[in-house]
Protein backbone atom coordinates (compact mmCIF):
# COMPACT_ATOMS: atom_id res chain seq x y z
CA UNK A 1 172.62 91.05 106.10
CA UNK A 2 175.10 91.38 108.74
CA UNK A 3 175.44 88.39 111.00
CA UNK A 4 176.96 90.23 113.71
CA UNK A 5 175.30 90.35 116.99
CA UNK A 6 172.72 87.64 116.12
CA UNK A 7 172.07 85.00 117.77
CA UNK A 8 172.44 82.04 114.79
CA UNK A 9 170.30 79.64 117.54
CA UNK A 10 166.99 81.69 117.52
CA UNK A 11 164.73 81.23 114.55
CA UNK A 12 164.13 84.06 111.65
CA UNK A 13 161.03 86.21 112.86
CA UNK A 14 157.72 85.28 111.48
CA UNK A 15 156.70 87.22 109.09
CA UNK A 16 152.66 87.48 108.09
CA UNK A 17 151.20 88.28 104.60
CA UNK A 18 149.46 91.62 104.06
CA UNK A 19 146.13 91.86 104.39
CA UNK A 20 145.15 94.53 102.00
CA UNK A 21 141.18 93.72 101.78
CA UNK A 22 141.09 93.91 105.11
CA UNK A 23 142.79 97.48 105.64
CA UNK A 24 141.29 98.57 102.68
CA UNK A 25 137.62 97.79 104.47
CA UNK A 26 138.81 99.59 107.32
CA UNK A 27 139.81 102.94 106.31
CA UNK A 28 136.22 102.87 104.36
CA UNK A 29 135.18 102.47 107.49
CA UNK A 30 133.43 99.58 107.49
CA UNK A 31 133.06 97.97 110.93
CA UNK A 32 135.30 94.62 112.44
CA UNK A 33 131.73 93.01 112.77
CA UNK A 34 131.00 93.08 109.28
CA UNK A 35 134.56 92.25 108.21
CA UNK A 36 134.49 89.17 110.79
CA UNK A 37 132.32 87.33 108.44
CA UNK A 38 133.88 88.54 105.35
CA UNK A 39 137.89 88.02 106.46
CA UNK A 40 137.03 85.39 109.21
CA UNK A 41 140.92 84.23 109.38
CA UNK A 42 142.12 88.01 110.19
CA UNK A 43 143.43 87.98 113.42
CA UNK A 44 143.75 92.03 113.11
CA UNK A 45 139.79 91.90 112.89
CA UNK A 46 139.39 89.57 115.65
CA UNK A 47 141.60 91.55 117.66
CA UNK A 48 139.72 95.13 117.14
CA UNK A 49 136.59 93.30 118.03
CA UNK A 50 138.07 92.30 121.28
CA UNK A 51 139.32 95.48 122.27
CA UNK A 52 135.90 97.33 121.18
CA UNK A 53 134.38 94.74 123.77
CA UNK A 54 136.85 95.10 126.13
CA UNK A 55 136.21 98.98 126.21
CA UNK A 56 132.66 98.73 126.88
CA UNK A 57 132.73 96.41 129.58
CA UNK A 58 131.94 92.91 127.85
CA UNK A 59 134.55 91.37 129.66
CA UNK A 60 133.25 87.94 128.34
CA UNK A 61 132.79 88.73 124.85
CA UNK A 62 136.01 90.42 124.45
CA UNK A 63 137.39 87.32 125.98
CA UNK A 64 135.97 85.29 123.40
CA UNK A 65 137.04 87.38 120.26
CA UNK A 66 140.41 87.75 121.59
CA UNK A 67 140.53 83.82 121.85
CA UNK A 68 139.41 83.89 118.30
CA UNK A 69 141.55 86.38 116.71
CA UNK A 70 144.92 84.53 118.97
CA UNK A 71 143.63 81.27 117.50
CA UNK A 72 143.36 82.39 114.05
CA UNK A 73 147.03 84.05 114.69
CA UNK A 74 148.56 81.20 115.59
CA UNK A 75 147.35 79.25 112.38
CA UNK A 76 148.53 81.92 110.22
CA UNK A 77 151.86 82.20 111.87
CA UNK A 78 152.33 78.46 111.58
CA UNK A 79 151.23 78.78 108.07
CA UNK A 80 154.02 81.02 107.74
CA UNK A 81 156.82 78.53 109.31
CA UNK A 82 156.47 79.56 112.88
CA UNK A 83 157.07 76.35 114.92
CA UNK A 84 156.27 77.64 118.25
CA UNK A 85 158.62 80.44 119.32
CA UNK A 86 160.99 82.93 117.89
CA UNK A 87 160.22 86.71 117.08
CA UNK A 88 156.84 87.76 115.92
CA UNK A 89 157.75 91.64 115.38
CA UNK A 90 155.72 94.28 115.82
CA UNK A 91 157.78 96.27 113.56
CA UNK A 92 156.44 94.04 110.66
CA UNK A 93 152.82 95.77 110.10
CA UNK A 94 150.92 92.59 109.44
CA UNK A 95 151.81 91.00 112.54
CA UNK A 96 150.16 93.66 114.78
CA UNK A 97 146.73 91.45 114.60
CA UNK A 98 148.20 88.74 116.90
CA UNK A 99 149.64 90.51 118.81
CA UNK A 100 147.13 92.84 119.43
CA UNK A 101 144.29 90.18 119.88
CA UNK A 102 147.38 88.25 122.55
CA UNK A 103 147.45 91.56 124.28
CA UNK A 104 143.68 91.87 124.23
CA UNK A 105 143.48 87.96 125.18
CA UNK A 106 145.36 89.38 128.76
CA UNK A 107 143.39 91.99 129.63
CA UNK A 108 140.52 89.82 129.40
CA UNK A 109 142.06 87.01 131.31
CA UNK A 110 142.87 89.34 133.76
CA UNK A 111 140.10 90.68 134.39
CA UNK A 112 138.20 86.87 134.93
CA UNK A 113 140.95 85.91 137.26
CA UNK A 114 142.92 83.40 134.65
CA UNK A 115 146.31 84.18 136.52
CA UNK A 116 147.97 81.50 134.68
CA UNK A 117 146.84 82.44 131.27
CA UNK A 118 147.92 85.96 132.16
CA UNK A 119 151.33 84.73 132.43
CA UNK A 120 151.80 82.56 129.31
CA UNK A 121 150.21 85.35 127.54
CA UNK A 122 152.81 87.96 128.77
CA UNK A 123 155.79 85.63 127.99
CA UNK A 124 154.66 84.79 124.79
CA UNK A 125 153.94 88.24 123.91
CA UNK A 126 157.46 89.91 125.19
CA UNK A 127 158.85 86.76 123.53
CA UNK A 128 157.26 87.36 120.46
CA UNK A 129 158.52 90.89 120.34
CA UNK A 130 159.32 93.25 123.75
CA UNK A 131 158.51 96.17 122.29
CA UNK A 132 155.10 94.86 121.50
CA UNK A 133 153.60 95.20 124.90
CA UNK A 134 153.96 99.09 125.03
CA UNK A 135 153.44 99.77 121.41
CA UNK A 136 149.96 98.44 121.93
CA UNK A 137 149.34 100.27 125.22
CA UNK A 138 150.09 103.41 123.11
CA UNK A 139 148.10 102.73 120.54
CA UNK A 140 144.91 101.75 122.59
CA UNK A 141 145.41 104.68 125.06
């Protein structure tokens, strides 16, 4: 690996084990409710609930799963040496669940007026990776 144009202060990104039950589940198409209880640490679940809610105008409920699935991201990402900051990339499959349920965790704030979350939320999220931000606005449309 070429060390070339990296900054040696910033950590190595955080990198999150597969979840291979859990995409399995969903391409049978079984739904994130069902797999909430089954895979209750997947942030990826947590974070498909929240947009689902988000869509249909549960504002508060999509709040609270995105809360979930950004809690259960940040335990995971800590389990995988993350000490607080440094890239989470979206590049890196796996990671997409946090990042999607931080995304989804804005929205929601947004739309219930938490101003400041909204902007810890965004910093953390272009922090974690930049490209993360419109990769999920493509995605969700």
């Amino acid at each position: 690996m070429s060390m070339i144009g990296r900054n040696l202060m910033e950590p190595d990104p955080t990198l999150l084990p597969e979840e291979p039950e859990v995409i399995e589940s969903l391409a049978a198409g079984e739904e994130p409710v069902d797999l909430a209880a089954k895979h209750p640490t997947s942030s990826l679940v947590w974070a498909l609930l929240a947009e689902e809610a988000l869509d249909a105008g549960y504002t508060v409920e999509g709040y609270a799963y995105a809360r979930v699935g950004y809690h259960r991201g940040l335990d995971a990402l800590r389990k995988a040496g993350w000490r607080g900051q440094g890239p989470v990339p979206w590049s890196h499959e796996p990671n997409r669940g946090f990042l999607r349920a931080l995304a989804a965790l804005g929205q929601a704030a947004a739309a219930i007026g938490e101003t400041d979350e909204v902007h810890r939320i965004h910093t953390l999220l272009d922090d974690s990776d930049p490209v993360a931000r419109e990769a999920i606005a493509r995605i969700r449309g």
